[in-house]
Protein backbone atom coordinates (compact mmCIF):
# COMPACT_ATOMS: atom_id res chain seq x y z
CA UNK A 1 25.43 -65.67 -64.89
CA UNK A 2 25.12 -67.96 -61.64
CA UNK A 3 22.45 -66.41 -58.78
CA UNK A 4 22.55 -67.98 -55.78
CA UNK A 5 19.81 -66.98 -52.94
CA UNK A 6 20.37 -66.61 -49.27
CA UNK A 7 20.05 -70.42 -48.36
CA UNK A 8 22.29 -71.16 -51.06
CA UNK A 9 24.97 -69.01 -49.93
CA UNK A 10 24.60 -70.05 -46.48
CA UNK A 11 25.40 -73.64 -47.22
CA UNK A 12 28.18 -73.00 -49.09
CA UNK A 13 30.00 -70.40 -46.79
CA UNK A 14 31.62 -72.42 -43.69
CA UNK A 15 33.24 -69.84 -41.27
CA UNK A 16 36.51 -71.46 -41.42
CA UNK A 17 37.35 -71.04 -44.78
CA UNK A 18 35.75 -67.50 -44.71
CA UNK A 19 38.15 -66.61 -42.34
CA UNK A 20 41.01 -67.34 -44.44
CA UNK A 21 39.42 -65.18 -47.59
CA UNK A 22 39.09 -62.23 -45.23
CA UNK A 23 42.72 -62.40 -43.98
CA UNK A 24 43.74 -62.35 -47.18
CA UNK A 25 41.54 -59.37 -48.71
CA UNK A 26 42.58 -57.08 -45.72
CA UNK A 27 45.81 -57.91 -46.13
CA UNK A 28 45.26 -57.14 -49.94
CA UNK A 29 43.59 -53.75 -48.66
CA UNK A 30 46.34 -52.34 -46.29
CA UNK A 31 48.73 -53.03 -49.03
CA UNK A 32 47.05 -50.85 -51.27
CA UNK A 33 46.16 -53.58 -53.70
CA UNK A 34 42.72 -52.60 -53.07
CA UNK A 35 40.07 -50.17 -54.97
CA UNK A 36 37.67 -48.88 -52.83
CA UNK A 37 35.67 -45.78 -52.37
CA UNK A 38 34.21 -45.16 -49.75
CA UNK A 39 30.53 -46.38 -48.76
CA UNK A 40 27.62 -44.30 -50.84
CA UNK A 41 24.64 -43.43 -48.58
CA UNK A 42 21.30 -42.62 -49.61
CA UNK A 43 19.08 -41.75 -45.98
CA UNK A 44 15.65 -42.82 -46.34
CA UNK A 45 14.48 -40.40 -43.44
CA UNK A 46 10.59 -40.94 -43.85
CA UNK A 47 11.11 -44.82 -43.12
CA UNK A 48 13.98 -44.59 -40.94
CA UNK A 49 16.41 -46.11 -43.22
CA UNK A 50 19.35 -45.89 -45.27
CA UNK A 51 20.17 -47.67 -48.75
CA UNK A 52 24.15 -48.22 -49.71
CA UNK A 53 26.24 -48.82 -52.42
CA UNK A 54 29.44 -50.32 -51.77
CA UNK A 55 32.00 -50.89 -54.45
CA UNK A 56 35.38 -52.73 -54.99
CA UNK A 57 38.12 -53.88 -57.42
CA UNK A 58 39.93 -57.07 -55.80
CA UNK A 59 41.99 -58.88 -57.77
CA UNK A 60 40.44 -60.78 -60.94
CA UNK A 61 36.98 -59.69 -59.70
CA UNK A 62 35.17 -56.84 -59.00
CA UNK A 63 31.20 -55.71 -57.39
CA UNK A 64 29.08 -54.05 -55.45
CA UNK A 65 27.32 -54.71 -52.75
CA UNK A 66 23.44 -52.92 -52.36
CA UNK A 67 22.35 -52.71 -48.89
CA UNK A 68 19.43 -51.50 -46.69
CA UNK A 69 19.29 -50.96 -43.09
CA UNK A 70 16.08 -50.20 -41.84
CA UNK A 71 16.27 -50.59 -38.29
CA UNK A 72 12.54 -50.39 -37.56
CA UNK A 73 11.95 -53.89 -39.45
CA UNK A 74 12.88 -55.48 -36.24
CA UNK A 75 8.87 -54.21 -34.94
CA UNK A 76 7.70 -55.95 -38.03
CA UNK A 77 9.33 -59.46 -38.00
CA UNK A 78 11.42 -58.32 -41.15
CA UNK A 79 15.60 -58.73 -41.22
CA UNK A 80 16.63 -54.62 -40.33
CA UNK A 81 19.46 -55.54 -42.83
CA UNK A 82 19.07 -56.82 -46.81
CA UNK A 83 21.67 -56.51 -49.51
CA UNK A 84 22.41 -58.29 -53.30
CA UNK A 85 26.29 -58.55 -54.30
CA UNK A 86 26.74 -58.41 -57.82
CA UNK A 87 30.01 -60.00 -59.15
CA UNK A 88 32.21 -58.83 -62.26
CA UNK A 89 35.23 -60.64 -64.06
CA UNK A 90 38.12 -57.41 -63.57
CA UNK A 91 39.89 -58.36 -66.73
CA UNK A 92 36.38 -58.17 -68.96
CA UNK A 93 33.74 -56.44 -66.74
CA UNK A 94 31.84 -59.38 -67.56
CA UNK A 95 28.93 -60.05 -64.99
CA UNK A 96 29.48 -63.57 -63.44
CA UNK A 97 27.02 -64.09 -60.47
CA UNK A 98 24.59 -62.42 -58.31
CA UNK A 99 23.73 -63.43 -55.08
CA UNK A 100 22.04 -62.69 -51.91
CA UNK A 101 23.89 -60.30 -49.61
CA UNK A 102 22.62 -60.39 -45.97
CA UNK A 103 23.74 -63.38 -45.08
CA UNK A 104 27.38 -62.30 -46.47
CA UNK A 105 26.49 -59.46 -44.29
CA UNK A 106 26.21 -61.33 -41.45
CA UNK A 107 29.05 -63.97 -41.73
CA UNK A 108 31.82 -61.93 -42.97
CA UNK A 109 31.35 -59.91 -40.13
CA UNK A 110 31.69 -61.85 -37.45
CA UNK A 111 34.29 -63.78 -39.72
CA UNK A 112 36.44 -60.43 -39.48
CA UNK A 113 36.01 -59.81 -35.46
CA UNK A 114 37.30 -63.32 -35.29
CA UNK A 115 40.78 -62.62 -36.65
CA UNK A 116 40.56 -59.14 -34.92
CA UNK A 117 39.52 -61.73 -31.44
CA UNK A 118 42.27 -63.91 -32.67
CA UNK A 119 45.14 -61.37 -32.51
CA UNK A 120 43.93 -58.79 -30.03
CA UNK A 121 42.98 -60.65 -27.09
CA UNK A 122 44.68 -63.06 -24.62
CA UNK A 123 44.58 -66.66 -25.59
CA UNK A 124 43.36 -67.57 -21.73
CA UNK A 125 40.52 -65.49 -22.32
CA UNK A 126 37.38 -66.96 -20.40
CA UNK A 127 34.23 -64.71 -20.51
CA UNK A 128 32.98 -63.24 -23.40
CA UNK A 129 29.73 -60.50 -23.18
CA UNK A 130 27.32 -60.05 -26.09
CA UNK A 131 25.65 -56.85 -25.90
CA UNK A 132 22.74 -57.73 -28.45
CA UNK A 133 20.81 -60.43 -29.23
CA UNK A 134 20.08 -59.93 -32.84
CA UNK A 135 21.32 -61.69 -36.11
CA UNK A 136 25.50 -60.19 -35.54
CA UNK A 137 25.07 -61.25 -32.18
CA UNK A 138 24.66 -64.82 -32.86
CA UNK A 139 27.32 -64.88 -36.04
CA UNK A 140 29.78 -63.95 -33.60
CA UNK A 141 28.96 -66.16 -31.03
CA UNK A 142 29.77 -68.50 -33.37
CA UNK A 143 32.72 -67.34 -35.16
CA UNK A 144 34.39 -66.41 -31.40
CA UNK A 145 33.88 -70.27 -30.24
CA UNK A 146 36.00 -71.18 -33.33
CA UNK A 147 39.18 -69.16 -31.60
CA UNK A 148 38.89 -68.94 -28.23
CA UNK A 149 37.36 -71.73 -25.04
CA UNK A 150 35.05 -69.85 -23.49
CA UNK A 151 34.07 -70.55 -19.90
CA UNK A 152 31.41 -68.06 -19.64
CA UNK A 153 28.67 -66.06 -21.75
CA UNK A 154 27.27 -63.22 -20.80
CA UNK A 155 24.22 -61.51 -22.41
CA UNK A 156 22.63 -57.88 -22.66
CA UNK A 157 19.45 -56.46 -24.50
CA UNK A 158 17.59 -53.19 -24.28
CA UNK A 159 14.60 -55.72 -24.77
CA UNK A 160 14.93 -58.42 -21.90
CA UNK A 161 12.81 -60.79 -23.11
CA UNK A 162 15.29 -60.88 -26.86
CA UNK A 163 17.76 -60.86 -24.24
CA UNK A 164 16.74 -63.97 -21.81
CA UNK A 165 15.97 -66.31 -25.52
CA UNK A 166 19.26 -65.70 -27.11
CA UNK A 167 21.08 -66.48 -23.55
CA UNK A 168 18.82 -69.72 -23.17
CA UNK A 169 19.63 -70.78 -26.55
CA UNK A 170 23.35 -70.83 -26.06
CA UNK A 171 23.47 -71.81 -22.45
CA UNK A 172 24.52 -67.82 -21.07
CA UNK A 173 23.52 -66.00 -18.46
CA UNK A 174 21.33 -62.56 -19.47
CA UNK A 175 21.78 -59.61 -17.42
CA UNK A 176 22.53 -55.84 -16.81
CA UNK A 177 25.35 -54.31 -19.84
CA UNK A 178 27.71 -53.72 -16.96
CA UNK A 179 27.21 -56.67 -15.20
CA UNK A 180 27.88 -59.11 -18.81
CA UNK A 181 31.10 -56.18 -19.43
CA UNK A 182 32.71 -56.23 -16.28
CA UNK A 183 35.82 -58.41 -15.76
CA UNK A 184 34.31 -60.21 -19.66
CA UNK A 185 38.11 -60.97 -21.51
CA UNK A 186 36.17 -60.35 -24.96
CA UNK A 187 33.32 -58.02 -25.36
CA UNK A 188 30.71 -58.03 -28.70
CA UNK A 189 28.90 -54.90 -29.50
CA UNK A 190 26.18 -55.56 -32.00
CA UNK A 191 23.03 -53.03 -31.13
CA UNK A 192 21.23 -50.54 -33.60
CA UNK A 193 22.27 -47.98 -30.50
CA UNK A 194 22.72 -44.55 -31.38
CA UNK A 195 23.79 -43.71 -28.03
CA UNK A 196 26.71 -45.53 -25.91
CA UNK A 197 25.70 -48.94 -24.35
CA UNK A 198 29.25 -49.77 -22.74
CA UNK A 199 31.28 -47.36 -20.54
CA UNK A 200 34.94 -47.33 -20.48
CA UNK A 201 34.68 -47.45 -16.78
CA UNK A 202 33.47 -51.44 -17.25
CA UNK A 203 35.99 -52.65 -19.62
CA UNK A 204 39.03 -54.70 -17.41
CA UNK A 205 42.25 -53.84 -18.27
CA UNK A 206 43.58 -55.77 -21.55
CA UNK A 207 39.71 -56.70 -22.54
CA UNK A 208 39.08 -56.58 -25.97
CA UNK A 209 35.97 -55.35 -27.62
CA UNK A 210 34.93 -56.16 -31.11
CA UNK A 211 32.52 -52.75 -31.67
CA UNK A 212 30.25 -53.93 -34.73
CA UNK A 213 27.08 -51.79 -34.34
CA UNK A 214 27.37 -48.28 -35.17
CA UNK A 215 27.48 -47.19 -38.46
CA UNK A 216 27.68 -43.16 -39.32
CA UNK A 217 29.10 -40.27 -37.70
CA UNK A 218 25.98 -39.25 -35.54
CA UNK A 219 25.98 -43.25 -34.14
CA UNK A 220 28.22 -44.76 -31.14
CA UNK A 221 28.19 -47.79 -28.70
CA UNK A 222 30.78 -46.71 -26.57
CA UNK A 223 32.12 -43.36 -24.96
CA UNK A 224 34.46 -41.67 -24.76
CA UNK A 225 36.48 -43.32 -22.13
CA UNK A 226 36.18 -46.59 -24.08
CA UNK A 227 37.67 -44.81 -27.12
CA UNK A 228 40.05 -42.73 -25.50
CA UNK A 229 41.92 -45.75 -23.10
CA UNK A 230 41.92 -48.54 -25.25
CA UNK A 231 44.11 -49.22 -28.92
CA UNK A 232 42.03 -48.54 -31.83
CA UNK A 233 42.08 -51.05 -35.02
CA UNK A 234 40.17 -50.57 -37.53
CA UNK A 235 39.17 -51.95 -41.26
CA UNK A 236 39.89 -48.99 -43.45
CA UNK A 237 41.52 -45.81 -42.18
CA UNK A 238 39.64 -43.56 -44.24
CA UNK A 239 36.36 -44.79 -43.96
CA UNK A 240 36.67 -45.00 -40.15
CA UNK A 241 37.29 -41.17 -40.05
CA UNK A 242 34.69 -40.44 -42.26
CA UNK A 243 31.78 -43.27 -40.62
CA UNK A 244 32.62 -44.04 -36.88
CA UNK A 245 30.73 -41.93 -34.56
CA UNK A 246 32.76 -43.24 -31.54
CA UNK A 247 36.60 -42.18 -33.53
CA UNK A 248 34.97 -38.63 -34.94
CA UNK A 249 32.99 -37.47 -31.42
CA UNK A 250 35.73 -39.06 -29.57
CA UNK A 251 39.06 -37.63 -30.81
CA UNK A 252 39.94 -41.01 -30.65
CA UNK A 253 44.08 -41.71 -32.38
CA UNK A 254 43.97 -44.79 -35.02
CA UNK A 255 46.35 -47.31 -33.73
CA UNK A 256 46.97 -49.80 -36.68
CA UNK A 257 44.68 -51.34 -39.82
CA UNK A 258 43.89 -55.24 -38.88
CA UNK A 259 45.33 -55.72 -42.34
CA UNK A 260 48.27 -54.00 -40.79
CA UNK A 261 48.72 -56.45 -38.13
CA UNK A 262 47.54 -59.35 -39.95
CA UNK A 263 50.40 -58.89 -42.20
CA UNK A 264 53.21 -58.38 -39.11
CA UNK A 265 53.52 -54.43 -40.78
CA UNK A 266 52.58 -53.53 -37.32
CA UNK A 267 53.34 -54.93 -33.85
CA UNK A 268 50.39 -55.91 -31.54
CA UNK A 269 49.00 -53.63 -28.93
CA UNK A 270 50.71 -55.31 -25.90
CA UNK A 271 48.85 -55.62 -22.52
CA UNK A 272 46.36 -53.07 -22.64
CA UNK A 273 42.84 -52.75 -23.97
CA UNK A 274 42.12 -53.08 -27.21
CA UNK A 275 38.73 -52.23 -29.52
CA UNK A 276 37.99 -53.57 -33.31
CA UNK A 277 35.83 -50.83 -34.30
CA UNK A 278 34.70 -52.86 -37.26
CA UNK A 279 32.05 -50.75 -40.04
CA UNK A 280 32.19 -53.39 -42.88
CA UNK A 281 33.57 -52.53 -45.64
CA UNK A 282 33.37 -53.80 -49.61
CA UNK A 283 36.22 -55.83 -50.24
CA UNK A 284 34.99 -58.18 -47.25
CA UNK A 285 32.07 -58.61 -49.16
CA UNK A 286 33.24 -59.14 -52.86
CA UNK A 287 36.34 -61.57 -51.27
CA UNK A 288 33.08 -63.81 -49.82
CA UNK A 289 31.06 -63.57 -52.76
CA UNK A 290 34.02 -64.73 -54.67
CA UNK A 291 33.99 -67.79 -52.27
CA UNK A 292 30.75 -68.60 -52.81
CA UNK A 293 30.79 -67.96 -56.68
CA UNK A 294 34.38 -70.21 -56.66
CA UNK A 295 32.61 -73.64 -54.32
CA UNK A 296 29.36 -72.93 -56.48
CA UNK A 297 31.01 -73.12 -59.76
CA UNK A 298 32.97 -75.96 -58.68
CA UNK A 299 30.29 -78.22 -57.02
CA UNK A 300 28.14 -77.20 -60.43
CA UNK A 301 31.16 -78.83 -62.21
CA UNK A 302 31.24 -81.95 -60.48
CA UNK A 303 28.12 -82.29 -59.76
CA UNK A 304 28.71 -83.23 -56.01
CA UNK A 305 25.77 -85.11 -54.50
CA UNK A 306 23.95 -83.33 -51.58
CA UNK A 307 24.19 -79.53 -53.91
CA UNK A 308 20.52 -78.95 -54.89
CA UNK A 309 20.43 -79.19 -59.20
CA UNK A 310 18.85 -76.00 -59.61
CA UNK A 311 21.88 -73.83 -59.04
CA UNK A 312 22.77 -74.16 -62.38
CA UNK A 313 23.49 -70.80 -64.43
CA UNK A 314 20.20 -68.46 -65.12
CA UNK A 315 21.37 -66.15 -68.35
CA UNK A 316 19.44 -62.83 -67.79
């Protein structure tokens, strides 16, 4: 069985070609070639945390992702989010590789808003606003450069100072949440904010927001206004009724699954706002551990200078 760490799957994951695997697994998912309960959550409440399983059966492989979120790990100079993918052969249920997770986490995210970015928002878009300044906030900065020329970046953080370093380290501008949301073309919402940060009253008409944050049913970044004006995609149908704080508390209709659109089975919101609510869900996460598993296996079999000799297999 191969096991790869975090650095390891970070050099072998290039956000190009993890693009392409998520297009293809939500597409996969919207068909219905997908199995994939829905996310198992164990709440840690005397540590402020929660610990997740999430399954899947894509294709010729199948796993789970384990993951923490423990939110208060940010006061401690720890990563707030941690996770190990294990990977299965479908055909034998065979274990194949296990690997870190958060960085998977991290990429496949922002991967995913990036098609969402891609087909929801206008292809003159100019300013994009980050509200957060965490890990997801600089993934996506990244990923969005990749699809759209941005003129401007604006920044927000509840803590100014995390807030003024992220800005300076990609040449944006930090201020006030409505000052970075108003007239922005593309909007990123990546807090640990149980309580709206952007108002529907901000958002320009035909902005798009990719909502990335809020995870559970009691957790929202935007109001009701966002929800309410705007066309909702999401992931998974069923797992945004039963996780999204902003659909449930909202009311807010479901227009389309991005697998939906990514496969032309439904036409693109045209002209008006748009919002990615985006929750993460497994088959994102076994499709890119099946990338890294696939460029691992082959760089182990041709031995391609630069890939460090010690990823060889480890039988446990």
């Amino acid at each position: 069985m191969l096991i790869l760490s975090e650095d390891e799957v970070e050099r072998l994951l290039e956000l190009g070609e993890l693009r392409v695997a998520m297009e293809r697994a939500l597409k996969e998912l919207s068909a219905g070639r997908v199995t994939q309960p829905l996310r198992g959550v164990v709440r840690v409440e005397e540590h402020g945390g929660w610990f997740g399983l999430m399954p899947a059966v894509y294709g010729d492989v199948m796993g789970s992702k384990l993951v923490t979120v423990f939110p208060g790990n940010a006061t401690r100079g720890l990563h707030t989010h941690n996770a190990l993918i294990q990977l299965f052969r479908a055909e034998t249920g065979e274990p194949v590789a296990m690997m870190g997770g958060r960085v998977i986490t991290a990429l496949r995210t922002a991967a995913v808003s990036a098609l969402a970015t891609r087909e929801l928002s206008d292809p003159g878009s100019r300013v994009l606003a980050i509200l957060g300044s965490g890990v997801q906030a600089r993934t996506h900065y990244q990923a969005l450069r990749l699809i759209r020329t941005f003129q401007e970046t604006r920044v927000w953080s509840r803590t100014p100072q995390h807030a003024m370093q992220f800005a300076a380290e990609i040449g944006a501008r930090a201020m006030s949440a409505e000052e970075a949301v108003r007239g922005a073309d593309v909007i990123v919402t990546a807090t640990n904010s149980l309580e709206p940060v952007l108002r529907g009253a901000w958002l320009k008409q035909g902005a798009h927001v990719n909502a990335v944050g809020a995870i559970g049913p009691q957790a929202r970044e935007m109001d009701d206004q966002a929800m309410t004006s705007a066309a909702i995609i999401v992931e998974s149908r069923e797992a945004a009724l039963h996780e999204s704080g902003e659909i449930i508390q909202s009311g807010a209709t479901i227009y389309a699954e991005l697998g939906e659109i990514l496969a032309s089975k439904k036409p693109k919101p045209q002209g008006g706002t748009t919002i990615f609510k985006s929750l993460g869900v497994a088959v994102e996460d076994i499709a890119a551990a099946k990338l890294a598993y696939e460029k691992a296996s082959a760089a182990q079999s041709s031995n391609e200078s630069g890939y460090p000799q010690k990823l060889s297999p480890v039988s446990i």
